[in-house]
Protein backbone atom coordinates (compact mmCIF):
# COMPACT_ATOMS: atom_id res chain seq x y z
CA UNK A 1 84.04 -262.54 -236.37
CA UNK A 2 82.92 -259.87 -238.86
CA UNK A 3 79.91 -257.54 -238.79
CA UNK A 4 77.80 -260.00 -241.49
CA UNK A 5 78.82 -263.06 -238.97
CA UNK A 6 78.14 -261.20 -236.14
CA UNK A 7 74.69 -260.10 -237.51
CA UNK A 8 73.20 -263.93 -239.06
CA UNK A 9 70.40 -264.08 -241.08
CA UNK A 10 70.06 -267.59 -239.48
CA UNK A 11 67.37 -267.98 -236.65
CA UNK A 12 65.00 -270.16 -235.07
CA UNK A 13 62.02 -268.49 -236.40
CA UNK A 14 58.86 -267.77 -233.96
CA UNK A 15 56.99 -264.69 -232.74
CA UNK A 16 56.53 -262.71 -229.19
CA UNK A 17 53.11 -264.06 -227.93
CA UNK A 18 50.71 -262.74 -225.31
CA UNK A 19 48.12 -264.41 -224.39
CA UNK A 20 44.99 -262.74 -221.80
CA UNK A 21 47.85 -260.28 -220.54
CA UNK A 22 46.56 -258.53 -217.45
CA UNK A 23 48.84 -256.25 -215.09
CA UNK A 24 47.21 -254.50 -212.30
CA UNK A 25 49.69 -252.15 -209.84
CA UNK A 26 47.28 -253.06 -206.66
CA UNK A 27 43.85 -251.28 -208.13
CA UNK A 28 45.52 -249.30 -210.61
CA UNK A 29 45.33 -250.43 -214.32
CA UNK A 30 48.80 -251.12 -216.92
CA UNK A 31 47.08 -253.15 -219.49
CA UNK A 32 44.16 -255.59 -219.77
CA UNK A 33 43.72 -258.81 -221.59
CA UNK A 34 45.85 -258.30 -224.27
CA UNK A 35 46.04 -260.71 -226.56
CA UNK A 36 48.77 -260.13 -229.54
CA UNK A 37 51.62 -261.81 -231.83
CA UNK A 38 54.50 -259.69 -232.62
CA UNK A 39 56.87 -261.10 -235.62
CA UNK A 40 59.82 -260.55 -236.77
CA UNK A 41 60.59 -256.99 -238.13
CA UNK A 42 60.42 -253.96 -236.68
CA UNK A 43 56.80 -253.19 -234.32
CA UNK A 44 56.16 -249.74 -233.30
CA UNK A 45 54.11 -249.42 -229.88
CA UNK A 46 52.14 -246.49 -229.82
CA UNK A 47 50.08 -244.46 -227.21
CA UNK A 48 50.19 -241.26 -225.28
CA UNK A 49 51.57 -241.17 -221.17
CA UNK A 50 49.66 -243.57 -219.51
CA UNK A 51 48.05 -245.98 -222.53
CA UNK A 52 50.54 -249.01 -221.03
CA UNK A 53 53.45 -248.77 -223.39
CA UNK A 54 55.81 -248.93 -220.27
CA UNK A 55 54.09 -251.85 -219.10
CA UNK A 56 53.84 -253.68 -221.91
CA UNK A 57 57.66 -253.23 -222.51
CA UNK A 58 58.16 -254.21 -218.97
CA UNK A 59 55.83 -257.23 -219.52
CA UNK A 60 57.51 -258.45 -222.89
CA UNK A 61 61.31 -257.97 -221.55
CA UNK A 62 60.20 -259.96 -218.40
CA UNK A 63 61.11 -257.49 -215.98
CA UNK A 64 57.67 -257.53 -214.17
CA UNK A 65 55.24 -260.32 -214.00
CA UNK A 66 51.82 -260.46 -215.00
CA UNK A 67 48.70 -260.15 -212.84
CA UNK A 68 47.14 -262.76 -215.56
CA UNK A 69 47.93 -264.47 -218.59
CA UNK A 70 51.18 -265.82 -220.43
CA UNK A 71 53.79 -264.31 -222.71
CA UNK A 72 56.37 -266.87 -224.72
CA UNK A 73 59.16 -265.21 -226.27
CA UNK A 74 60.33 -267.57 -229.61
CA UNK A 75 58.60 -270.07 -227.38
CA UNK A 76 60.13 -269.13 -224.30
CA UNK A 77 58.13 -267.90 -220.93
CA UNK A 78 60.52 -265.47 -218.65
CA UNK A 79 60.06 -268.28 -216.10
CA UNK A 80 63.10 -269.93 -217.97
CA UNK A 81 65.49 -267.30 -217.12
CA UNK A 82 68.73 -268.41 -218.62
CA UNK A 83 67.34 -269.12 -222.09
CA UNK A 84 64.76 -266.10 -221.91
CA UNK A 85 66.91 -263.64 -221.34
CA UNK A 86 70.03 -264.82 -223.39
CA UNK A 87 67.90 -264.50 -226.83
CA UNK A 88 66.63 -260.59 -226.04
CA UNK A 89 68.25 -257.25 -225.64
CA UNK A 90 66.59 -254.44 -223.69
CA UNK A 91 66.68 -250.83 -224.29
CA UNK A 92 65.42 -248.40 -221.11
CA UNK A 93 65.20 -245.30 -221.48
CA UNK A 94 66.37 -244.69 -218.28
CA UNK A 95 70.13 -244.11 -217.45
CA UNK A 96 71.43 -246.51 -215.23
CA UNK A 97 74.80 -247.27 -214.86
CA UNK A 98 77.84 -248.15 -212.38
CA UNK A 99 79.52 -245.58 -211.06
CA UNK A 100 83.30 -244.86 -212.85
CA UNK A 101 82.42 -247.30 -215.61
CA UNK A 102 83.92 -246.47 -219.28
CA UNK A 103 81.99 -247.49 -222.26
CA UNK A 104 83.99 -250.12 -222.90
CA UNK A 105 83.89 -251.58 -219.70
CA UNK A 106 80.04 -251.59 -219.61
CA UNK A 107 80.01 -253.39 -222.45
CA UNK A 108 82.36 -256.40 -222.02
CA UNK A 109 81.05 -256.34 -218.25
CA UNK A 110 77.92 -257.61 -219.74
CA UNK A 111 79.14 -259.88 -221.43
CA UNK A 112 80.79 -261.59 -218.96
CA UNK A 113 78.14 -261.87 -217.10
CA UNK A 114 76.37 -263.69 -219.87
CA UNK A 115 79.12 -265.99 -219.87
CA UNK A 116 81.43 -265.38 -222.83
CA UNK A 117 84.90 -265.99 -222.51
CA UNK A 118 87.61 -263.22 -223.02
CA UNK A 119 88.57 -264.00 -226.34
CA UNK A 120 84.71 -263.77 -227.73
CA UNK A 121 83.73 -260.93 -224.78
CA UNK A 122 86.60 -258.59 -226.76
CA UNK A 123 85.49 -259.22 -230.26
CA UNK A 124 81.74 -258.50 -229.46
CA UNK A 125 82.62 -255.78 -227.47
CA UNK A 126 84.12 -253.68 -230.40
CA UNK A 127 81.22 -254.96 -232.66
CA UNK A 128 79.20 -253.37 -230.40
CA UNK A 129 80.82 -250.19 -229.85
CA UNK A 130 81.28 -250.01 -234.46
CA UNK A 131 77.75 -250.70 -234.52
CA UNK A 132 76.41 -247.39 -232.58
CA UNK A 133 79.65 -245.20 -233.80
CA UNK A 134 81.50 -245.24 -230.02
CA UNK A 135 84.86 -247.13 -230.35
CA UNK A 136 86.88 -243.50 -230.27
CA UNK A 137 84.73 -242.39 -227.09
CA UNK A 138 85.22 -246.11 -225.88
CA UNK A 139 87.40 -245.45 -223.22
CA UNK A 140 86.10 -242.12 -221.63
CA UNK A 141 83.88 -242.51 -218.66
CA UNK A 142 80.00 -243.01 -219.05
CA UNK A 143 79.37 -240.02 -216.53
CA UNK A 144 81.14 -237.40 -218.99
CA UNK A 145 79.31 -238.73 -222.20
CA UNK A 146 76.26 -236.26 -223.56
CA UNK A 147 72.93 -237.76 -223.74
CA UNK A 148 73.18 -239.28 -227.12
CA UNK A 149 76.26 -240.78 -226.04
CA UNK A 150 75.12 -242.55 -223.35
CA UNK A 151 71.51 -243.41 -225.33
CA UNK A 152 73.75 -245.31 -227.72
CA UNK A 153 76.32 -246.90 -225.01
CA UNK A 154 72.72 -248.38 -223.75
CA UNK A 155 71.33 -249.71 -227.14
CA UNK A 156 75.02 -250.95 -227.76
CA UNK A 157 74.48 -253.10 -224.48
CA UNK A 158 71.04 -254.20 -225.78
CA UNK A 159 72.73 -255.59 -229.35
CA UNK A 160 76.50 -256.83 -227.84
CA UNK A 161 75.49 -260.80 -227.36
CA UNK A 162 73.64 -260.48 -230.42
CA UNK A 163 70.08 -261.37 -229.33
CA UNK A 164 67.04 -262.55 -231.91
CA UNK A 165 64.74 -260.30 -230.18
CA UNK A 166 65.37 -256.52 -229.18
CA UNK A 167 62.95 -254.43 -226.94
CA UNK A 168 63.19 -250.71 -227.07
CA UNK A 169 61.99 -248.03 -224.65
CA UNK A 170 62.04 -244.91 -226.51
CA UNK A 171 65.55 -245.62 -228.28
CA UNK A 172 65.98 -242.25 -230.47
CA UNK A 173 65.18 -239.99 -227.17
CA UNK A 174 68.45 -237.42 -227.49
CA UNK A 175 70.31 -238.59 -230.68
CA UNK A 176 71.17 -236.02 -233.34
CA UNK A 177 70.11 -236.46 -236.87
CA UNK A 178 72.90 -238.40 -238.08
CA UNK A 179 73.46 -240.49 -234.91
CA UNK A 180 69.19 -241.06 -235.37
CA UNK A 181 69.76 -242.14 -238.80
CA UNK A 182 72.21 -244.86 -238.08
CA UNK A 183 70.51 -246.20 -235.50
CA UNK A 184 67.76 -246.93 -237.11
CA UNK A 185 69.38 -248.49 -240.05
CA UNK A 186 70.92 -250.64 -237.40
CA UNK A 187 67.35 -251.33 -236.29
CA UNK A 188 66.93 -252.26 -240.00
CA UNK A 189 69.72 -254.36 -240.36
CA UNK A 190 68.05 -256.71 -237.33
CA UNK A 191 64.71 -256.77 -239.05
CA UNK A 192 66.38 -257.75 -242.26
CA UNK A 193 67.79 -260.78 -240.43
CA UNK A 194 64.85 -262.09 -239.39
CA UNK A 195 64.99 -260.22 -235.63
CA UNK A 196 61.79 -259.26 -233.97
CA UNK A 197 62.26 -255.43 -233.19
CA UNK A 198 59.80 -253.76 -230.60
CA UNK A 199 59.86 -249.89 -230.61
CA UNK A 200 58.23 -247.61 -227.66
CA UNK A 201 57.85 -244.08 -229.10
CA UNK A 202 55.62 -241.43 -228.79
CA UNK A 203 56.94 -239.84 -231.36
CA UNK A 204 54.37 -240.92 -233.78
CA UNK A 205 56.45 -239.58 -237.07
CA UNK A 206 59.01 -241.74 -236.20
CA UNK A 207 57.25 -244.53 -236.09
CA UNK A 208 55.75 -244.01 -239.20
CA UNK A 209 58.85 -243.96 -240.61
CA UNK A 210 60.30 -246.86 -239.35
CA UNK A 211 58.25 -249.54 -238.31
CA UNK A 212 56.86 -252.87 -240.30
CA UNK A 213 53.32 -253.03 -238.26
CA UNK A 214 52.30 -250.80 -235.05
CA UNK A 215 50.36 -251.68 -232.03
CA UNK A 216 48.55 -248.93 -230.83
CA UNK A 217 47.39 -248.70 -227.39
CA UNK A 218 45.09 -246.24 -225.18
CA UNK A 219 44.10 -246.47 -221.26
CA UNK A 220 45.91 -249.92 -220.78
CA UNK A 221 43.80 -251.20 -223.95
CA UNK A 222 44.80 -252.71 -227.66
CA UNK A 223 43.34 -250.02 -229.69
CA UNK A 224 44.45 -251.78 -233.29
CA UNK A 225 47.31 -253.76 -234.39
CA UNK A 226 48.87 -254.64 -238.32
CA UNK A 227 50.52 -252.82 -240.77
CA UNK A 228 49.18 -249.06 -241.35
CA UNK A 229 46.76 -249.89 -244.62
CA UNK A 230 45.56 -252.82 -242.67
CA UNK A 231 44.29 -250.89 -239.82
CA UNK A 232 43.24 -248.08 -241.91
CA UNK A 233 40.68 -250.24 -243.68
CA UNK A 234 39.03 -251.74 -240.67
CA UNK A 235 38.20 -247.98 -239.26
CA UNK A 236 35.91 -247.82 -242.49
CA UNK A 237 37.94 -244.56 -243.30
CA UNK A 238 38.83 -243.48 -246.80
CA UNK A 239 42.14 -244.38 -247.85
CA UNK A 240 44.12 -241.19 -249.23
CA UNK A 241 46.00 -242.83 -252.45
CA UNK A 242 48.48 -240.75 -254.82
CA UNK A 243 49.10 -242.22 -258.25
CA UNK A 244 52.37 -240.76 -260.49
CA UNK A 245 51.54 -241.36 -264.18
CA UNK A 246 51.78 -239.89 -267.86
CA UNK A 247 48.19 -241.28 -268.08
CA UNK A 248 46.39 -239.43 -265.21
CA UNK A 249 44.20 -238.17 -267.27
CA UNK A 250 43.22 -241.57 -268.40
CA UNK A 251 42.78 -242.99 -265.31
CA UNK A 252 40.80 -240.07 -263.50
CA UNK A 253 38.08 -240.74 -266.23
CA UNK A 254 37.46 -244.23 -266.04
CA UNK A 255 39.07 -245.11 -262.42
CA UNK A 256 35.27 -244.94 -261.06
CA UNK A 257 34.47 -248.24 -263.25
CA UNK A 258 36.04 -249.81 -260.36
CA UNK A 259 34.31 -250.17 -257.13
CA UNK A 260 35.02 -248.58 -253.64
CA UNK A 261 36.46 -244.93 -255.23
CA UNK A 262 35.06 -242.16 -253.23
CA UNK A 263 36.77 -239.71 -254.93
CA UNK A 264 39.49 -238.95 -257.55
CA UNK A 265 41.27 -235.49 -258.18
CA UNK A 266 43.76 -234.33 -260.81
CA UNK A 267 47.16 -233.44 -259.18
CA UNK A 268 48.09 -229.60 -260.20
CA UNK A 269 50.71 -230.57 -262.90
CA UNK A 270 48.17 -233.19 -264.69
CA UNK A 271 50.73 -236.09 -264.50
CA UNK A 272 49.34 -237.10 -260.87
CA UNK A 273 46.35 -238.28 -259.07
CA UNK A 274 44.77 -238.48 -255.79
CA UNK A 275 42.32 -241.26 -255.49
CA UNK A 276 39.83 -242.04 -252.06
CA UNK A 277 39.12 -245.80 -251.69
CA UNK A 278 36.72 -247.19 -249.39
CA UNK A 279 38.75 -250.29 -249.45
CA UNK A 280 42.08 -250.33 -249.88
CA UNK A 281 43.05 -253.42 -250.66
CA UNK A 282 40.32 -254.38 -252.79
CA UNK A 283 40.95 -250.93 -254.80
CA UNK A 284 44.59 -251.99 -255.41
CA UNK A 285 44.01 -255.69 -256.83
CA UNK A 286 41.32 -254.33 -258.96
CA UNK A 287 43.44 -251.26 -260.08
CA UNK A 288 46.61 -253.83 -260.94
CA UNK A 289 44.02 -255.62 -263.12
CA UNK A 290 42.89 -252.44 -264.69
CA UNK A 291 46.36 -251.59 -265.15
CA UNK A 292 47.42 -254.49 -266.80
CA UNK A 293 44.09 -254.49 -269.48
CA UNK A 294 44.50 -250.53 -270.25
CA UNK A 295 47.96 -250.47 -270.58
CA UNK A 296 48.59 -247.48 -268.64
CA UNK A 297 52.25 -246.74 -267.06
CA UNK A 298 52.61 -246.21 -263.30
CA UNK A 299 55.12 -244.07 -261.86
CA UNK A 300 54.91 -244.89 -258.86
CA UNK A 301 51.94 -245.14 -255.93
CA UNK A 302 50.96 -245.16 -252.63
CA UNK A 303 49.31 -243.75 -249.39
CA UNK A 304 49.39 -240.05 -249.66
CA UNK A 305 47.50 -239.76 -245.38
CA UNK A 306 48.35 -242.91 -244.50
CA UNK A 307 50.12 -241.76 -241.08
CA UNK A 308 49.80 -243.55 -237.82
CA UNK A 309 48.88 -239.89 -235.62
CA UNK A 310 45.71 -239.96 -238.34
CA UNK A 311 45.07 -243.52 -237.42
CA UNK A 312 45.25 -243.73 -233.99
CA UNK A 313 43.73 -239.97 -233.75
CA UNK A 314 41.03 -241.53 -235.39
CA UNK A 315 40.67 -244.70 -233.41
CA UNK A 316 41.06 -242.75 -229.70
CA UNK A 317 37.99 -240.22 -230.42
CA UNK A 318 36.14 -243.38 -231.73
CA UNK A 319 36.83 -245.45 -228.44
CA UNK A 320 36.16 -242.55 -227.12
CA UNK A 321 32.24 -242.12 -228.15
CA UNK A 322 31.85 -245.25 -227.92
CA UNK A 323 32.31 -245.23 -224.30
């Protein structure tokens, strides 16, 4: 089995769904009512200490049950054990593991225990250990590995019987730039295939960087949910947009023929330009259209502030006066 076989793009489709989730620790809030699909790609949950990422992970992986409500994973409620759990991987962020254990033995101990035989339990086991950069470390015990070691002997349990759906608590904590860089182009790589990714950070850079959507939390509440420019437009913000073109010039002057511009500003070198949009995806149809009739070349274009810390900051001290 090779790393493309290992890896299919071929799945069973289907999303994580929660439905009224409620989980109460005796009178002490984790999350309430949520309601939320997660699809396949990569999902960045959000929030500070105590918004109910932890819980929600908990909830999703099927470690905990819920006070109320119902969560189907691809269709599948964690009351199904044996077919829940064979299709997800989970992440902690805790260190756990058996005492004496080598990295290669806590792999292909797992997988045992999920029932492959030898033959198939070796193969995946060094597909594993290639896929987070550990087959020369393989051998050496888990208690002598440095904290990046054993964050990516953990995610390399979470991936080793190749699940659909992968749930992550803080996965980056303690991984140096290059060992953070393949990681998350393994994270990627799942997406690409049609995986469903979930992502607990609070490490809100990083999420901007590498999710597909994020689901922002606060207090055990959904704050917001969809892809950044989604969100961004329901706050009633102004979107922050940079244009690259020879024709900048051109387009600051008659850009305001188009509804929803705030504002548009020259970039310092006259071959750029910052637009404000009320609307951003009304402003970007129209602009394609406007584009096409004038003629004018783009560059290139995109948010220039659209960054899930200004979202959610925005979002929390609106929750906030609202309350």
């Amino acid at each position: 089995m090779n790393r493309a076989e290992a890896i299919s793009v071929e799945n069973d489709g289907g999303c994580i769904a929660l439905h009224d989730v409620s989980k109460f620790y005796g009178d002490i809030l984790g999350v309430n009512r949520i309601s939320l699909e997660i699809e396949p790609g990569i999902t960045g949950l959000v929030g500070p200490n105590g918004s109910g990422k932890s819980t929600l992970i908990n909830l999703i992986a099927g470690l905990i049950p819920t006070t109320r409500g119902s969560i189907e994973v691809r269709g599948v409620s964690p009351s199904q054990p044996d077919s829940f759990f064979r299709q997800l991987g989970y992440c902690t962020q805790y260190d756990s593991f058996p005492v004496g254990v080598n990295g290669y033995e806590f792999i292909r101990n797992t997988l045992r225990i999920h029932g492959y035989d030898k033959s198939t339990t070796e193969t995946l086991t060094e597909l594993a250990l290639q896929q987070v950069n550990l087959v020369k470390a393989a051998k050496k015990s888990v208690e002598a590995y440095s904290k990046g070691m054993r964050q990516r002997i953990k995610l390399a349990q979470a991936i080793c019987h190749q699940p659909d759906v992968l749930i992550l608590d803080e996965p980056l904590n303690g991984l140096d730039p290059m060992a953070r860089a393949q990681v998350i182009a393994l994270f990627r790589q799942f997406a690409d295939a049609g995986k469903i990714v979930v992502i607990s950070s609070q490490i809100l850079h990083e999420v901007d960087l590498i999710s597909d959507r994020v689901v922002l939390l606060n207090s055990g509440y959904l704050v917001a949910e969809g892809d950044l420019s989604h969100i961004q437009s329901e706050t009633g913000e102004p979107m922050k947009i940079f244009i690259r073109s020879r024709d900048a010039k051109d387009i600051a002057a008659r850009v305001f023929d188009l509804e929803h511009i705030v504002e548009a500003q020259l970039h310092y070198d006259g071959e750029g330009l910052f637009i404000r949009t009320s609307d951003a995806d009304a402003f970007f149809l129209a602009f394609n259209r406007k584009v096409m009739s004038e003629g004018w070349t783009i560059e290139s274009m995109g948010p220039a502030d659209e960054t899930v810390e200004a979202i959610y900051q925005h979002l929390i001290v609106e929750q906030q006066v609202a309350t």
